[in-house]
PDB file of N, CA and C in Angstrom:
ATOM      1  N   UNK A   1       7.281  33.051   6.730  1.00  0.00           N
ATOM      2  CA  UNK A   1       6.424  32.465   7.755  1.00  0.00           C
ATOM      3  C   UNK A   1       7.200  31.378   8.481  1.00  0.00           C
ATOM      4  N   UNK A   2       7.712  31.517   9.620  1.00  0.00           N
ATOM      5  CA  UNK A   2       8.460  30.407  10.496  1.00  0.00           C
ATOM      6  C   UNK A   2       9.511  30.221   9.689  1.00  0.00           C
ATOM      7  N   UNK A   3      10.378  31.477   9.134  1.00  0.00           N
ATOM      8  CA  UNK A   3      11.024  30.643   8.420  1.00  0.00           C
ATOM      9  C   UNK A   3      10.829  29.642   7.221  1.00  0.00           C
ATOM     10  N   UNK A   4       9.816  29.474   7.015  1.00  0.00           N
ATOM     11  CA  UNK A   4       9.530  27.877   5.996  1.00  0.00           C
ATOM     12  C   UNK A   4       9.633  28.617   4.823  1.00  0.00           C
ATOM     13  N   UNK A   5       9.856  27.784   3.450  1.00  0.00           N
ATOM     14  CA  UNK A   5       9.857  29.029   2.213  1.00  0.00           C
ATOM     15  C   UNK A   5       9.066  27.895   1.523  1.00  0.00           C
ATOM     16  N   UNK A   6       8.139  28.695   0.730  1.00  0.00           N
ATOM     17  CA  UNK A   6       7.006  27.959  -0.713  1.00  0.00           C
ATOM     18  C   UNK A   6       7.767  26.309  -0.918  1.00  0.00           C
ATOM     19  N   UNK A   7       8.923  26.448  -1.317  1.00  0.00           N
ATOM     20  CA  UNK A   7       9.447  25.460  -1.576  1.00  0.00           C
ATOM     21  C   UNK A   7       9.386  24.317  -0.782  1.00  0.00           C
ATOM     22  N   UNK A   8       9.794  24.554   0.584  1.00  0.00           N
ATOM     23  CA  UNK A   8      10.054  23.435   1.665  1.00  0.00           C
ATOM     24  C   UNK A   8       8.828  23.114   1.858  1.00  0.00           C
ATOM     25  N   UNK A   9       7.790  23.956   1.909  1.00  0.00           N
ATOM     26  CA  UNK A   9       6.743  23.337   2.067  1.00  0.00           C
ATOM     27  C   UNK A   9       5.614  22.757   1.351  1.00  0.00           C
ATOM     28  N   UNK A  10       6.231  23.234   0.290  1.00  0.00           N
ATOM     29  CA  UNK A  10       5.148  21.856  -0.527  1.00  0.00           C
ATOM     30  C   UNK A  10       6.290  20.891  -0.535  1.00  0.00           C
ATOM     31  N   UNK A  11       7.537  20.839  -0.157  1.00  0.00           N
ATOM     32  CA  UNK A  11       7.889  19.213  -0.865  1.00  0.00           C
ATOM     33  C   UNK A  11       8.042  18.547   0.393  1.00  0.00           C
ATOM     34  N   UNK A  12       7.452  19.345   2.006  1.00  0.00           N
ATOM     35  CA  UNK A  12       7.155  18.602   2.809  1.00  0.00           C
ATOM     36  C   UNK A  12       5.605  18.221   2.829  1.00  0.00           C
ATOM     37  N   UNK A  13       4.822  18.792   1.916  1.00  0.00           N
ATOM     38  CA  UNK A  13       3.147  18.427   1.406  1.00  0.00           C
ATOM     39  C   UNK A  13       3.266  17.303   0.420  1.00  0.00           C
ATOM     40  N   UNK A  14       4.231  17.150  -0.561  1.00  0.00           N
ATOM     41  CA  UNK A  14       4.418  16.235  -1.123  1.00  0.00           C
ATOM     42  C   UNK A  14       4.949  14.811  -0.492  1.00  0.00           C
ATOM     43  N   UNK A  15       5.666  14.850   0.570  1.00  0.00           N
ATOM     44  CA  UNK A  15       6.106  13.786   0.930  1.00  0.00           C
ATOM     45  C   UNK A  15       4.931  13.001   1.946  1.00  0.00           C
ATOM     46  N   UNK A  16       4.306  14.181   2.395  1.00  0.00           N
ATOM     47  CA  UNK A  16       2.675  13.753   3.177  1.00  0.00           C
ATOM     48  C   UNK A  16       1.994  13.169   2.365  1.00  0.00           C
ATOM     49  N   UNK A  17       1.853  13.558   1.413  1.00  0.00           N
ATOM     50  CA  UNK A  17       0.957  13.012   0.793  1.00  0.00           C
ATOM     51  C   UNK A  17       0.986  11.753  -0.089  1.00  0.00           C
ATOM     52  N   UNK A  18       2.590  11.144  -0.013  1.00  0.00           N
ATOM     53  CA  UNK A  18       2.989   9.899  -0.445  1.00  0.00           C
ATOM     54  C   UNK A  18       2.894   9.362   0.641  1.00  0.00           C
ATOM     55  N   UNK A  19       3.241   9.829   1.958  1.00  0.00           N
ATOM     56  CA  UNK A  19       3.133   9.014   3.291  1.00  0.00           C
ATOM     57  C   UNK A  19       1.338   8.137   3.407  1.00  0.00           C
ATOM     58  N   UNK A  20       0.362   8.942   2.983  1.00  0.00           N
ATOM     59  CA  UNK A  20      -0.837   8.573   3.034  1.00  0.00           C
ATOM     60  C   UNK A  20      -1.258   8.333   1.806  1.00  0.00           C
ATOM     61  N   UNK A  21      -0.774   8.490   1.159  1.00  0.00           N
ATOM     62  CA  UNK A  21      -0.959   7.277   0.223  1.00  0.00           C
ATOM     63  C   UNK A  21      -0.748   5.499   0.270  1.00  0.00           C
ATOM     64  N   UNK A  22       0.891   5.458   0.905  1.00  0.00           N
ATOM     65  CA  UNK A  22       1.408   4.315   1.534  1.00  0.00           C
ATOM     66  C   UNK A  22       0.533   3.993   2.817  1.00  0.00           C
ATOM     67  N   UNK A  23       0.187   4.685   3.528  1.00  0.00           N
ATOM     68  CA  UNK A  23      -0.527   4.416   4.570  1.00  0.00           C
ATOM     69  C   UNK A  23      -1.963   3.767   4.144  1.00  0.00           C
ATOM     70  N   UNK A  24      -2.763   4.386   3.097  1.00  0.00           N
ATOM     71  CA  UNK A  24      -3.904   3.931   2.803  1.00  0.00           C
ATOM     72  C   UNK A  24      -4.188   2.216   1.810  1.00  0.00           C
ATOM     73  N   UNK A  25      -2.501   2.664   1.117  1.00  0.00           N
ATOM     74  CA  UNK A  25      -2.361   1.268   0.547  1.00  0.00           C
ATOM     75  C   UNK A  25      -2.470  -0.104   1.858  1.00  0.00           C
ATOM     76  N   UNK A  26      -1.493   0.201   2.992  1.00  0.00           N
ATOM     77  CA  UNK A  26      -1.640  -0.481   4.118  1.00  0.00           C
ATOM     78  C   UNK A  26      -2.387  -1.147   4.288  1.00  0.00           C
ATOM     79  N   UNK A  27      -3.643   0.124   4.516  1.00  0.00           N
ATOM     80  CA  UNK A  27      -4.987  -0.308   5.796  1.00  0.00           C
ATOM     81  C   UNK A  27      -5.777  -1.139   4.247  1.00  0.00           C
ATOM     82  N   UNK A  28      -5.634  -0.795   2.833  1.00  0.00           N
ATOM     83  CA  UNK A  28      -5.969  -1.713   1.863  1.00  0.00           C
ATOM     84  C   UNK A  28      -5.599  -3.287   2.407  1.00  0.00           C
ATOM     85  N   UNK A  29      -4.477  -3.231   2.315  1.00  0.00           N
ATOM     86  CA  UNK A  29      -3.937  -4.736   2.589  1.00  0.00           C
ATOM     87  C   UNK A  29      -4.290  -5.272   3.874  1.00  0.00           C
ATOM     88  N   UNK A  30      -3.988  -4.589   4.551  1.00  0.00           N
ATOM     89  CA  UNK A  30      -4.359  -5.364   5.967  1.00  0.00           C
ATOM     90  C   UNK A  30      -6.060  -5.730   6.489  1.00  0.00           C
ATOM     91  N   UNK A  31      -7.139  -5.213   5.109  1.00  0.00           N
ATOM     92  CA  UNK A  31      -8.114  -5.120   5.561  1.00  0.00           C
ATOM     93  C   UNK A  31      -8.591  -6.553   4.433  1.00  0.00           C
ATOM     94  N   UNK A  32      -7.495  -6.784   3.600  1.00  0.00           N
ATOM     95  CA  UNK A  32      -7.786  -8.153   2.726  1.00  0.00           C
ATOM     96  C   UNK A  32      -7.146  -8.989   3.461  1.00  0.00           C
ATOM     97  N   UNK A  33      -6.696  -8.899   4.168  1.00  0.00           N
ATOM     98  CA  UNK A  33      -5.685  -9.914   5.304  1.00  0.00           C
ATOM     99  C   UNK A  33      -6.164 -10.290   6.022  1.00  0.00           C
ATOM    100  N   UNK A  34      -7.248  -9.419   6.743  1.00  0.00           N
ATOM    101  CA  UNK A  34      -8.301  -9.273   8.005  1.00  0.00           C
ATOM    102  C   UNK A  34      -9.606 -10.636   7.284  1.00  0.00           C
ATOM    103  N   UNK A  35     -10.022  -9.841   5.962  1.00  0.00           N
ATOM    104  CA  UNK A  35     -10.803 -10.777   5.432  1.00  0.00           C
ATOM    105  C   UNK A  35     -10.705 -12.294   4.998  1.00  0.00           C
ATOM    106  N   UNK A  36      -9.356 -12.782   4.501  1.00  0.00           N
ATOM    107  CA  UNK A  36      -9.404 -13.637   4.293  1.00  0.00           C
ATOM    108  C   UNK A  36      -9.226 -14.666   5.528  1.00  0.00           C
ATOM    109  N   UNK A  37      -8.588 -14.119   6.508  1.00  0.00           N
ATOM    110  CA  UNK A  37      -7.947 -14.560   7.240  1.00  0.00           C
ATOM    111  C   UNK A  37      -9.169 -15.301   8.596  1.00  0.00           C
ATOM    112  N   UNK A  38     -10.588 -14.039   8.312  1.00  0.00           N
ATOM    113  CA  UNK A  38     -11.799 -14.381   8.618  1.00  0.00           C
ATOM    114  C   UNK A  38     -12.509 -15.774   7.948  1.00  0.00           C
ATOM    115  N   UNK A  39     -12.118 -15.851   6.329  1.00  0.00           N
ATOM    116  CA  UNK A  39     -12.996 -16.340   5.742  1.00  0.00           C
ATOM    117  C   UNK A  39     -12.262 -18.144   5.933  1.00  0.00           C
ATOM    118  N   UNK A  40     -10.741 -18.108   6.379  1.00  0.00           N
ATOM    119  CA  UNK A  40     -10.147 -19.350   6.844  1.00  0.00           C
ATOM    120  C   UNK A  40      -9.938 -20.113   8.121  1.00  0.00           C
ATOM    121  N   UNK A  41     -10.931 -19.467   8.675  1.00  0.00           N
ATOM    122  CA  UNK A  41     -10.653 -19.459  10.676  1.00  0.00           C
ATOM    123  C   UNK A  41     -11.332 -20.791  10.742  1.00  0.00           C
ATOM    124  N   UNK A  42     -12.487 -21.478   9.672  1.00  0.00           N
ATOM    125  CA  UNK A  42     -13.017 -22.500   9.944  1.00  0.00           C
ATOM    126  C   UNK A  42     -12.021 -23.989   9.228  1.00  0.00           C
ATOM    127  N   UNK A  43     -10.752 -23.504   8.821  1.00  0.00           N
ATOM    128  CA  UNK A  43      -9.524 -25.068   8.780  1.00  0.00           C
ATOM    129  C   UNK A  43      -8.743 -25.184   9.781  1.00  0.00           C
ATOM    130  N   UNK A  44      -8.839 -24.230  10.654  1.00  0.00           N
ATOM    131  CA  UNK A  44      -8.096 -24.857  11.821  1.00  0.00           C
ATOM    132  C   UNK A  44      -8.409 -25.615  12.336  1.00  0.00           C
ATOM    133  N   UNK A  45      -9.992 -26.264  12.200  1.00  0.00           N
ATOM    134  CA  UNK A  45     -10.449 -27.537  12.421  1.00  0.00           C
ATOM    135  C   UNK A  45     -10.636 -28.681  11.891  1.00  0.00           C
ATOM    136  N   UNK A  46     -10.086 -28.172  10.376  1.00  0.00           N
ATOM    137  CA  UNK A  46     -10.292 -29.463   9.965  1.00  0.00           C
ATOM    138  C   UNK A  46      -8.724 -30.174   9.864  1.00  0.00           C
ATOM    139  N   UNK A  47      -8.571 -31.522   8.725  1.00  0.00           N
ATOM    140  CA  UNK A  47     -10.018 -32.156   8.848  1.00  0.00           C
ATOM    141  C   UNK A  47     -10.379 -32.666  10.123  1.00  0.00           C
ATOM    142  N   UNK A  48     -11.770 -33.009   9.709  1.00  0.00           N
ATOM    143  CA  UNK A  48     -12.589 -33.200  10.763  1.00  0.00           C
ATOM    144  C   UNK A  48     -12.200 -34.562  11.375  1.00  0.00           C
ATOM    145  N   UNK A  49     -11.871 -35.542  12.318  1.00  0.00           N
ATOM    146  CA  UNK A  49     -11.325 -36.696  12.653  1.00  0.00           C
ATOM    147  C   UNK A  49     -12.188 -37.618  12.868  1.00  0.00           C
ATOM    148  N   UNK A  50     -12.900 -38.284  12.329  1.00  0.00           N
ATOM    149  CA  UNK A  50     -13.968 -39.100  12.641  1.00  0.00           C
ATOM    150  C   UNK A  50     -13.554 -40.856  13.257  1.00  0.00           C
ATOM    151  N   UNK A  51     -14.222 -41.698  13.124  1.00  0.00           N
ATOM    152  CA  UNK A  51     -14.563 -42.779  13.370  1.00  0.00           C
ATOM    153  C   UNK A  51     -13.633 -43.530  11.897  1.00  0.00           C
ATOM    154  N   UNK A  52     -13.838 -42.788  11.296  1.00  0.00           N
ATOM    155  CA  UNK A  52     -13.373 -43.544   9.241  1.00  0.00           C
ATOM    156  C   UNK A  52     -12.057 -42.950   9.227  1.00  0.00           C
ATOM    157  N   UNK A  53     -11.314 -42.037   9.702  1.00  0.00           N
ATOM    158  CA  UNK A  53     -10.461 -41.441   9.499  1.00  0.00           C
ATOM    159  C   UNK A  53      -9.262 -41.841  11.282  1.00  0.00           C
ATOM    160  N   UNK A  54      -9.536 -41.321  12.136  1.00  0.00           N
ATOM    161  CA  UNK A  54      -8.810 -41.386  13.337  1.00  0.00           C
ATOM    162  C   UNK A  54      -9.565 -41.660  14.311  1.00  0.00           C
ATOM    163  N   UNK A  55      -9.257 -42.088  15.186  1.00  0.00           N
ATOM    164  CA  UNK A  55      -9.912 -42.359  16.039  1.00  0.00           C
ATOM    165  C   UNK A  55      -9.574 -43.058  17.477  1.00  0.00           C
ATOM    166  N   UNK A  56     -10.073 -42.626  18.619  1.00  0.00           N
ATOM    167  CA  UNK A  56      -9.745 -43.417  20.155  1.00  0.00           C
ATOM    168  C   UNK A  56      -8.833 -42.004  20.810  1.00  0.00           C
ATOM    169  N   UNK A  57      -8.161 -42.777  21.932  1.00  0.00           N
ATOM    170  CA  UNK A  57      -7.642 -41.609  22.479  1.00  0.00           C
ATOM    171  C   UNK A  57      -6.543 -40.574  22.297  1.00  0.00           C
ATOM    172  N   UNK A  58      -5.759 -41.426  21.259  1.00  0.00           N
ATOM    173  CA  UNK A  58      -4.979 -40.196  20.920  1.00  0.00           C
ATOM    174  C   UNK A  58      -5.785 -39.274  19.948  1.00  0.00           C
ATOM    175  N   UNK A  59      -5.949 -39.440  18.866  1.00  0.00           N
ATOM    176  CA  UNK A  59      -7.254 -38.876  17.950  1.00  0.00           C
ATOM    177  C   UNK A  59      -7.893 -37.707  19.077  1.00  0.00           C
ATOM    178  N   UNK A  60      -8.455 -38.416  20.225  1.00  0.00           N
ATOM    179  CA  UNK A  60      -9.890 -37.194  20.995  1.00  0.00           C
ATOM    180  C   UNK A  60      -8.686 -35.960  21.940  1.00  0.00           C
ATOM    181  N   UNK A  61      -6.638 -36.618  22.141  1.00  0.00           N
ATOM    182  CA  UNK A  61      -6.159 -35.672  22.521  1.00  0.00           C
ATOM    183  C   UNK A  61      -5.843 -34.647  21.672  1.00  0.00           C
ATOM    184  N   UNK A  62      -5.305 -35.082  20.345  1.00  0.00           N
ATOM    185  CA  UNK A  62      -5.408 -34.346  19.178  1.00  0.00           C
ATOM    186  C   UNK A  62      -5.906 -33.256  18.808  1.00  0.00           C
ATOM    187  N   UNK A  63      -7.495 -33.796  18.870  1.00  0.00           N
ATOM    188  CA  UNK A  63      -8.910 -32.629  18.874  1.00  0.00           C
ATOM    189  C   UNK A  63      -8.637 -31.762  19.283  1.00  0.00           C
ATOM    190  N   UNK A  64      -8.205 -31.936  20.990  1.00  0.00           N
ATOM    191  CA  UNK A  64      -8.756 -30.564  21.959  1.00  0.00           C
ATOM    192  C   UNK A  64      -7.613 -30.126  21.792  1.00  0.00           C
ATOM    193  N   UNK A  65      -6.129 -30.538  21.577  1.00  0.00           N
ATOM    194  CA  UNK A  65      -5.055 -29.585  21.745  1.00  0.00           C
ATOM    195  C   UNK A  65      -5.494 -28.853  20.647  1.00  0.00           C
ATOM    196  N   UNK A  66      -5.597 -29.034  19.355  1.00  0.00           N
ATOM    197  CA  UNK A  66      -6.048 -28.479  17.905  1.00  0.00           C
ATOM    198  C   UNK A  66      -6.747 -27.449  18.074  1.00  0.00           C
ATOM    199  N   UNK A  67      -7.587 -27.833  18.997  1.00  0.00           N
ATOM    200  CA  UNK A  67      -9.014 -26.839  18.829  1.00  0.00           C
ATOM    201  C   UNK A  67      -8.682 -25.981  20.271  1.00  0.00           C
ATOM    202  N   UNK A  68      -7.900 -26.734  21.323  1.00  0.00           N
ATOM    203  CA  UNK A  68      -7.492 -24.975  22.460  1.00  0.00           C
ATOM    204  C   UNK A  68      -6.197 -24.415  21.786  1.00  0.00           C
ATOM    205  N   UNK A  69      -4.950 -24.947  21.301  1.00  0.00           N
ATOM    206  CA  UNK A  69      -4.286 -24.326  20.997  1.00  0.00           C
ATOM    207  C   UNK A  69      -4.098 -22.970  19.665  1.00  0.00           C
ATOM    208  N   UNK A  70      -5.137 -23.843  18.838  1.00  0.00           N
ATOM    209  CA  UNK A  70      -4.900 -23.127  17.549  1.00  0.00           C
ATOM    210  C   UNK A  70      -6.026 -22.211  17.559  1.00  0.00           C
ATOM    211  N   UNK A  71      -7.280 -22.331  18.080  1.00  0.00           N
ATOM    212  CA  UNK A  71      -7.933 -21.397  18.555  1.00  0.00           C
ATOM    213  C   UNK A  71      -7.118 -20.168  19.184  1.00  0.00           C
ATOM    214  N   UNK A  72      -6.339 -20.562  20.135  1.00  0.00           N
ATOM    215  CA  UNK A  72      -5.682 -19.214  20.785  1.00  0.00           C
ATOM    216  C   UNK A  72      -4.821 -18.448  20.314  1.00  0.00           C
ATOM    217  N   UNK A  73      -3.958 -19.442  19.184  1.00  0.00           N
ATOM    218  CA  UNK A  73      -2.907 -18.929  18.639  1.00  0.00           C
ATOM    219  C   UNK A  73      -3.406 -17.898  17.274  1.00  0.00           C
ATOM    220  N   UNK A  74      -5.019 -18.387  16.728  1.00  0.00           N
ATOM    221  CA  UNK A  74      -5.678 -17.765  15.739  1.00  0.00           C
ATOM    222  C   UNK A  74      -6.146 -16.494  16.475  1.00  0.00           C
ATOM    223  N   UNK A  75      -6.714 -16.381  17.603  1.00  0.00           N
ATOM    224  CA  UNK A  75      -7.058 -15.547  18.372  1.00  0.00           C
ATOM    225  C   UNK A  75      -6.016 -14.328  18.705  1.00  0.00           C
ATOM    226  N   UNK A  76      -4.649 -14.896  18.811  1.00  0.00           N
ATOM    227  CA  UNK A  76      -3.661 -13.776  19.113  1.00  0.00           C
ATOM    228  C   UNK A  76      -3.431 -12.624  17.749  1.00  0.00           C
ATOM    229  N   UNK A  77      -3.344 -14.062  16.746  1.00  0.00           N
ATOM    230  CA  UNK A  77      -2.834 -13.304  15.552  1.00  0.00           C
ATOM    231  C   UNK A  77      -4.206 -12.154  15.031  1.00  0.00           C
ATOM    232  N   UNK A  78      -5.490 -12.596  15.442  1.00  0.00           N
ATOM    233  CA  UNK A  78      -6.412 -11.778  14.903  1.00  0.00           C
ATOM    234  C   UNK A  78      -6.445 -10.409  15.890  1.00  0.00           C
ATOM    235  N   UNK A  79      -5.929 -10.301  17.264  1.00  0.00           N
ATOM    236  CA  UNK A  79      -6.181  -9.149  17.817  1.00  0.00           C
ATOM    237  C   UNK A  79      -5.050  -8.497  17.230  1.00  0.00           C
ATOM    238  N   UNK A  80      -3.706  -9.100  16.622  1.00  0.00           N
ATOM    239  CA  UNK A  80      -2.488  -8.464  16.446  1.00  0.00           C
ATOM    240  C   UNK A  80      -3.059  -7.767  15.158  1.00  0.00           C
ATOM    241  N   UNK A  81      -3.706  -8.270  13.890  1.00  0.00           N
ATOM    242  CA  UNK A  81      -4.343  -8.014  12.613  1.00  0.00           C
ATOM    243  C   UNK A  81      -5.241  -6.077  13.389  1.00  0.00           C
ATOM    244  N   UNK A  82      -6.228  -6.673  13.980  1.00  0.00           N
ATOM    245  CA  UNK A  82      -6.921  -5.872  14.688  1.00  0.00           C
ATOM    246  C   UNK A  82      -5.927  -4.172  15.019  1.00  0.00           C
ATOM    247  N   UNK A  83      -5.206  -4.801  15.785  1.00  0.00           N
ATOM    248  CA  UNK A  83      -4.106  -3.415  16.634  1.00  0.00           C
ATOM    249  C   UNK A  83      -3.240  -3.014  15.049  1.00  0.00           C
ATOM    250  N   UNK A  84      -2.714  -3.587  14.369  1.00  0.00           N
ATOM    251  CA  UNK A  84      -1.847  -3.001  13.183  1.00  0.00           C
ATOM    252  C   UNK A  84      -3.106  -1.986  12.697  1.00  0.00           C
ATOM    253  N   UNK A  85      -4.085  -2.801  12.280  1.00  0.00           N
ATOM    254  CA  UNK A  85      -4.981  -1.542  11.271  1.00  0.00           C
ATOM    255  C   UNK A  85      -5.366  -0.545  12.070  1.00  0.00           C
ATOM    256  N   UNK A  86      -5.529  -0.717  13.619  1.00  0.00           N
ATOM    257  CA  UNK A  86      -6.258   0.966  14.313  1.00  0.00           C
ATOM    258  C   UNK A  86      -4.923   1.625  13.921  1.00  0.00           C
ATOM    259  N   UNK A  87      -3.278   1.447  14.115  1.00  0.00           N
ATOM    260  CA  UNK A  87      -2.160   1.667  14.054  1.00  0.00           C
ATOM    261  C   UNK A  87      -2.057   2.848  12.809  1.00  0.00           C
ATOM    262  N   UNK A  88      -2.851   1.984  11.714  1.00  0.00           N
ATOM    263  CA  UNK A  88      -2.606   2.573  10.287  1.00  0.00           C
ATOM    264  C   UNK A  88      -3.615   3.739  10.171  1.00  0.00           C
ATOM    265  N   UNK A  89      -4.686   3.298  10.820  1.00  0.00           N
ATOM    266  CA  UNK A  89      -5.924   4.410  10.332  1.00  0.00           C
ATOM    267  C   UNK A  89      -5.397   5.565  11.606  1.00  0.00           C
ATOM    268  N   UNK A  90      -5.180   5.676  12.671  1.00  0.00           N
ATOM    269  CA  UNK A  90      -4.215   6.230  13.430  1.00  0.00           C
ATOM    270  C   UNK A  90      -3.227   7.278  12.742  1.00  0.00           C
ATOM    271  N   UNK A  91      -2.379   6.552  12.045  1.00  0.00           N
ATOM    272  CA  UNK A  91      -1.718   7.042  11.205  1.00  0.00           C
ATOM    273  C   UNK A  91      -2.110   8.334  10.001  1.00  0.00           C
ATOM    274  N   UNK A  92      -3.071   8.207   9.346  1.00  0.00           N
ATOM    275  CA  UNK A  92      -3.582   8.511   8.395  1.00  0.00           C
ATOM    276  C   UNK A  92      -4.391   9.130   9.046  1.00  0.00           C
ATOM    277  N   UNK A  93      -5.275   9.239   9.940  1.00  0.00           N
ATOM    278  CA  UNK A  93      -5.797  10.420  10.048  1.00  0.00           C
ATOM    279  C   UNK A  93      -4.661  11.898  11.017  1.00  0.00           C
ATOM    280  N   UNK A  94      -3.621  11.316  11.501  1.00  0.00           N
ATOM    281  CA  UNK A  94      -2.431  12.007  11.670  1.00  0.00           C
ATOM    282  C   UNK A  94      -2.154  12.971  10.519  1.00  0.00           C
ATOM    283  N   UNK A  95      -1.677  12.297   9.082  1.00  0.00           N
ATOM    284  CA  UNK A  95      -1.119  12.271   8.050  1.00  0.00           C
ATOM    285  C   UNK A  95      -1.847  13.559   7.295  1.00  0.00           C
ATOM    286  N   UNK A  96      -3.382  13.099   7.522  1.00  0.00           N
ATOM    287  CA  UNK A  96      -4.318  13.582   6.801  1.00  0.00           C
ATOM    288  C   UNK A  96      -3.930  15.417   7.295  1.00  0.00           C
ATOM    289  N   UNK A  97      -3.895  15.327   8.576  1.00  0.00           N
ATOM    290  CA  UNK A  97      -4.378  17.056   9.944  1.00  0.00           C
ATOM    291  C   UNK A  97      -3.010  17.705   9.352  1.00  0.00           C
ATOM    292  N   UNK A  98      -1.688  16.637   9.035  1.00  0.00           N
ATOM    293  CA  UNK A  98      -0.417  17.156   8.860  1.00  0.00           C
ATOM    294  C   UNK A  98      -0.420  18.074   7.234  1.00  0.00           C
ATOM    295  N   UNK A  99      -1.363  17.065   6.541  1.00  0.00           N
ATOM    296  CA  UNK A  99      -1.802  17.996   5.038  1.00  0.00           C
ATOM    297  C   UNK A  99      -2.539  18.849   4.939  1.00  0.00           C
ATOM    298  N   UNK A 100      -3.221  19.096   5.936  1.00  0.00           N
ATOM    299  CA  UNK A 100      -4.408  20.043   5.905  1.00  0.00           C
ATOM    300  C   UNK A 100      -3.406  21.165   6.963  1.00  0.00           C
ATOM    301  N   UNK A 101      -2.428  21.358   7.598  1.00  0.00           N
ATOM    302  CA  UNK A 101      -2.277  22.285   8.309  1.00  0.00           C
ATOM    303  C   UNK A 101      -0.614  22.455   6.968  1.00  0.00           C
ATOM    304  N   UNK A 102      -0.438  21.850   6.269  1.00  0.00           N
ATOM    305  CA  UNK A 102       0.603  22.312   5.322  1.00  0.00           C
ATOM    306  C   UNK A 102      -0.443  23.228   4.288  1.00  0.00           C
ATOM    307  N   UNK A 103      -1.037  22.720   3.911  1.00  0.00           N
ATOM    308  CA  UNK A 103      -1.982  23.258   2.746  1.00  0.00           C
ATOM    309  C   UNK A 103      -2.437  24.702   3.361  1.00  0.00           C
ATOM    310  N   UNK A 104      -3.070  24.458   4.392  1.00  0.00           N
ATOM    311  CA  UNK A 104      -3.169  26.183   5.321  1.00  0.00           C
ATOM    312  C   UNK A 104      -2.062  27.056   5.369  1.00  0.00           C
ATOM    313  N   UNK A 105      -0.754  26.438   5.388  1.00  0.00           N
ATOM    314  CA  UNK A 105       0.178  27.431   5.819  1.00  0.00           C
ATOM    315  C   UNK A 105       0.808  27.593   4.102  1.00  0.00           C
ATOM    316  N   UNK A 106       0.714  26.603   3.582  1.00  0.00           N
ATOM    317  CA  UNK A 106       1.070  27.432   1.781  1.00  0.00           C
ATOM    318  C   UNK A 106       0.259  28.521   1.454  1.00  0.00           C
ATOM    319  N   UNK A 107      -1.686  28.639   1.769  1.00  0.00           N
ATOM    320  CA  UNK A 107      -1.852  29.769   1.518  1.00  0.00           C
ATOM    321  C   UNK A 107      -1.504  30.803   2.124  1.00  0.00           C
ATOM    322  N   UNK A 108      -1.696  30.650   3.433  1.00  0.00           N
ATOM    323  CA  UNK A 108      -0.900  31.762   3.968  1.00  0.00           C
ATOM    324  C   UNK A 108       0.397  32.746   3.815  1.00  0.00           C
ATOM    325  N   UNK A 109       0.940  31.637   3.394  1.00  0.00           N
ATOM    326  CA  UNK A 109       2.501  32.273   2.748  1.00  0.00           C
ATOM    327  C   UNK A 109       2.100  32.650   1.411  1.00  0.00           C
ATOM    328  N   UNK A 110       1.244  32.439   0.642  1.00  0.00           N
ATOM    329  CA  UNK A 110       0.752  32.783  -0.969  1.00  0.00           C
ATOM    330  C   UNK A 110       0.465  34.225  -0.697  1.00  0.00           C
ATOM    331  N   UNK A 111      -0.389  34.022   0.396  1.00  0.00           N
ATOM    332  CA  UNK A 111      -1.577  35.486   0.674  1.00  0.00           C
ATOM    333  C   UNK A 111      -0.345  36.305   1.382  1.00  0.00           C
ATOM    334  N   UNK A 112       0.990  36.071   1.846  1.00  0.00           N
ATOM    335  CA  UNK A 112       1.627  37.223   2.688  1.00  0.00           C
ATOM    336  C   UNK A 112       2.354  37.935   1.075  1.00  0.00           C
ATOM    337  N   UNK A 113       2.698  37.017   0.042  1.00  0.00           N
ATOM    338  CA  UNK A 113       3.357  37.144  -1.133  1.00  0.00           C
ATOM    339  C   UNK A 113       2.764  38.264  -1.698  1.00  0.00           C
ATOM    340  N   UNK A 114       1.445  37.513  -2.069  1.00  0.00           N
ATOM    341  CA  UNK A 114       0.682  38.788  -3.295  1.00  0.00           C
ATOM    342  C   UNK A 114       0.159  39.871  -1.926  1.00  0.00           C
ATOM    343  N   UNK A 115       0.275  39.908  -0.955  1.00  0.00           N
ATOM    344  CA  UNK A 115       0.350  41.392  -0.086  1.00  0.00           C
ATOM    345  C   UNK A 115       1.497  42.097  -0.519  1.00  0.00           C
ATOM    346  N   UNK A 116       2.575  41.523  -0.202  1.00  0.00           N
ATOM    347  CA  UNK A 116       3.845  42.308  -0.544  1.00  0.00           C
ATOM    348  C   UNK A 116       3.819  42.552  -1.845  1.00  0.00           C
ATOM    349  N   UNK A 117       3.595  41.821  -2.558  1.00  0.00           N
ATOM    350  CA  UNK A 117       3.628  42.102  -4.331  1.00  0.00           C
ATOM    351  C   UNK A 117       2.947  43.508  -4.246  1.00  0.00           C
ATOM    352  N   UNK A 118       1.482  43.498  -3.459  1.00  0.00           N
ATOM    353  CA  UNK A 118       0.765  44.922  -3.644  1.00  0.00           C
ATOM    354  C   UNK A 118       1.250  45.655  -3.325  1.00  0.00           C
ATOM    355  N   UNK A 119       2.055  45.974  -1.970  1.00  0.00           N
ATOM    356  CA  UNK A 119       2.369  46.938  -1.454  1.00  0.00           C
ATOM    357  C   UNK A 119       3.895  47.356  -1.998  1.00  0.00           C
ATOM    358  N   UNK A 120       4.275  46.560  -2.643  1.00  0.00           N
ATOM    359  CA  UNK A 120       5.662  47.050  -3.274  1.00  0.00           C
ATOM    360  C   UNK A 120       6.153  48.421  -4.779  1.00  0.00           C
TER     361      UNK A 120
END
C-alpha cells in the first residue's frame, strides 16, 4: 500500500502517539500555568501603598506606572499563555487525525495480507 510496509507504519503510529502524548503533557502544563498565573494577577498590585507605608507624589507616580505598566505587561504575557495552548490543542487534534488515518491504513494493509494469504 503506497509503498509503506506493516513495519514503517506502526513505528510511524508509534512515534504519533508519543508526539500526543508530549503534546497532551503540554496543554497539562500550560493549563497549570494559565491557572496559577490567574490565581496571582492580584500581586501585581500589591503591596498596597498607603498613608503608613508610602506616600505623596512619588508614591501616587509609582501606583499608576505599577498598575499601567504591569497590567499591560501581565496582559501580554496572558494572551501569549492563551496563543501557546490553542497552538498545542491545534496540535493534538492534528496528531490525533494523523493516528486515526495510520491506524486506517494498518488495517488496510492487514486486510490486503490475509486476502493474499487466501488467495494464495
Amino acid at each position: 500500500m503506497f509503498g509503506e510496509s506493516m513495519s514503517e507504519l506502526r513505528q510511524q503510529l508509534a512515534k504519533k502517539e508519543q508526539e500526543l502524548t508530549e503534546l497532551e503533557n503540554a496543554a497539562t502544563q500550560l493549563e497549570e500555568i494559565y491557572q496559577d498565573f490567574l490565581d496571582n494577577e492580584k500581586l501585581i498590585s500589591e503591596p498596597i501603598l498607603g498613608a503608613k507605608t508610602w506616600s505623596g507624589k512619588a508614591a501616587n507616580k509609582f501606583n499608576a506606572a505599577r498598575g499601567r505598566e504591569l497590567t499591560e505587561a501581565y496582559r501580554e504575557v496572558y494572551l501569549q499563555l492563551v496563543q501557546a495552548y490553542r497552538v498545542v490543542i491545534y496540535c493534538i487534534n492534528e496528531t490525533k487525525e494523523d493516528i486515526a488515518s495510520l491506524k486506517s491504513k494498518i488495517v488496510q494493509l492487514e486486510e490486503e495480507v490475509k486476502l493474499k494469504a487466501l488467495n494464495a
